[in-house]
Protein backbone atom coordinates (compact mmCIF):
# COMPACT_ATOMS: atom_id res chain seq x y z
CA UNK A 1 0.00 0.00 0.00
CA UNK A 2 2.61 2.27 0.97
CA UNK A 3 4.73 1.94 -2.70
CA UNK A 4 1.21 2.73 -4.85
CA UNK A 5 0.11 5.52 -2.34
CA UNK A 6 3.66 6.57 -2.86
CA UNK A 7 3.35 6.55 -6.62
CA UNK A 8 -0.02 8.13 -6.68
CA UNK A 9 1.95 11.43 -5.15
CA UNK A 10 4.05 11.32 -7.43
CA UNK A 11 1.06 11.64 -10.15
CA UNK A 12 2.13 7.72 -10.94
CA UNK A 13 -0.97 5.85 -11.88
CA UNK A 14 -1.13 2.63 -10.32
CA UNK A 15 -3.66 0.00 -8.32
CA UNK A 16 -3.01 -1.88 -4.92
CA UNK A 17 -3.12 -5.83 -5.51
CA UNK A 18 -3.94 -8.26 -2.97
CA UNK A 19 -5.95 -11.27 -1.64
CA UNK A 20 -9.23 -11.30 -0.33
CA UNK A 21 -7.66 -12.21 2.88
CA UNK A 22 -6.56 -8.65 3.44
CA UNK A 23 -8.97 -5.95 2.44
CA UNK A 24 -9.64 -5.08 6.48
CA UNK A 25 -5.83 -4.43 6.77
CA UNK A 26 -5.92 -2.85 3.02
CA UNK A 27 -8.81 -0.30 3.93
CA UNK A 28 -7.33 0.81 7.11
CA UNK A 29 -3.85 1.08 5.97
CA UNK A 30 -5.48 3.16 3.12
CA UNK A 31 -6.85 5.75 5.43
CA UNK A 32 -3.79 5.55 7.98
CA UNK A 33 -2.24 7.23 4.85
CA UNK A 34 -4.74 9.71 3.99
CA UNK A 35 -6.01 7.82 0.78
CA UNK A 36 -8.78 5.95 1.49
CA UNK A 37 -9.84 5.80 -2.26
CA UNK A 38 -6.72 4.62 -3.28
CA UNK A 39 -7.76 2.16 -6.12
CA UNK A 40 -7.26 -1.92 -5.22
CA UNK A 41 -7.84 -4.80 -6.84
CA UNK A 42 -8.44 -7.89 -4.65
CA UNK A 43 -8.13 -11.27 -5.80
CA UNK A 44 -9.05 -14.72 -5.04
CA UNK A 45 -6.94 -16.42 -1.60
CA UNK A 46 -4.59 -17.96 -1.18
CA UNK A 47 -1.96 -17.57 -3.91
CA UNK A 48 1.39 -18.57 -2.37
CA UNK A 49 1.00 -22.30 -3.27
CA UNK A 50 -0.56 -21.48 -6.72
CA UNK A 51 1.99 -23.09 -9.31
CA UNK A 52 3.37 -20.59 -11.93
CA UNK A 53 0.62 -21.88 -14.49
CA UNK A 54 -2.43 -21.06 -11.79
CA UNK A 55 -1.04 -17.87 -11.67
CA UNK A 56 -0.72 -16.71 -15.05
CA UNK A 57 -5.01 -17.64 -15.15
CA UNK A 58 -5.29 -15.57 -12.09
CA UNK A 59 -3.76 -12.57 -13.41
CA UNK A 60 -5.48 -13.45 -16.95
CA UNK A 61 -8.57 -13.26 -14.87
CA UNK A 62 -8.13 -9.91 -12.79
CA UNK A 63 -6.45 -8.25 -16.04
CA UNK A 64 -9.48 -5.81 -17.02
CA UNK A 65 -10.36 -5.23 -13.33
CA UNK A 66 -6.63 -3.88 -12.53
CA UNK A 67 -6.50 -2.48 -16.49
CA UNK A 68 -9.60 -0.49 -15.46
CA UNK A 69 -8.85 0.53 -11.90
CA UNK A 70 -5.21 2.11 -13.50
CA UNK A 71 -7.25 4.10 -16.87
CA UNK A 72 -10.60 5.03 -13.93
C-alpha cells in the first residue's frame, strides 16, 4: 500500500493488488495514509501455493479489473 500511495503522489498511476484475505488491513492502511480511495484490486486467496501456471489464469482473470482501476 505504501509503494502505490507513494506513486499516486508522485502523479504515478497505479492500483493496490492483494488477496481477499486482506482488504480489512488494506482499507485501514489506506486511510492511515490519507487515501482511502486509493484504487485496489483484490483477488481470489490464497496464492502462495498457486503453481506458476495457476497464476498466469489468475492474473489473466483480474487483467481488465486492474487495467480499469489504472485508466478510472
Amino acid at each position: 500500500m505504501h509503494d502505490i500511495a507513494d506513486l499516486e503522489m508522485r502523479g504515478v498511476p497505479g492500483v493496490f493488488l492483494a488477496t481477499t484475505e486482506f482488504v480489512t488491513a488494506a482499507v485501514a492502511q489506506a486511510s492511515a495514509l490519507g487515501m482511502p480511495d486509493i484504487k485496489r484490486v483484490y483477488t481470489s486467496h490464497p496464492i502462495q501455493d498457486r503453481t506458476d501456471d495457476e497464476m498466469v489464469a489468475l492474473a489473466d482473470a483480474y487483467f481488465d479489473e486492474i487495467l480499469a482501476a489504472i485508466t478510472a
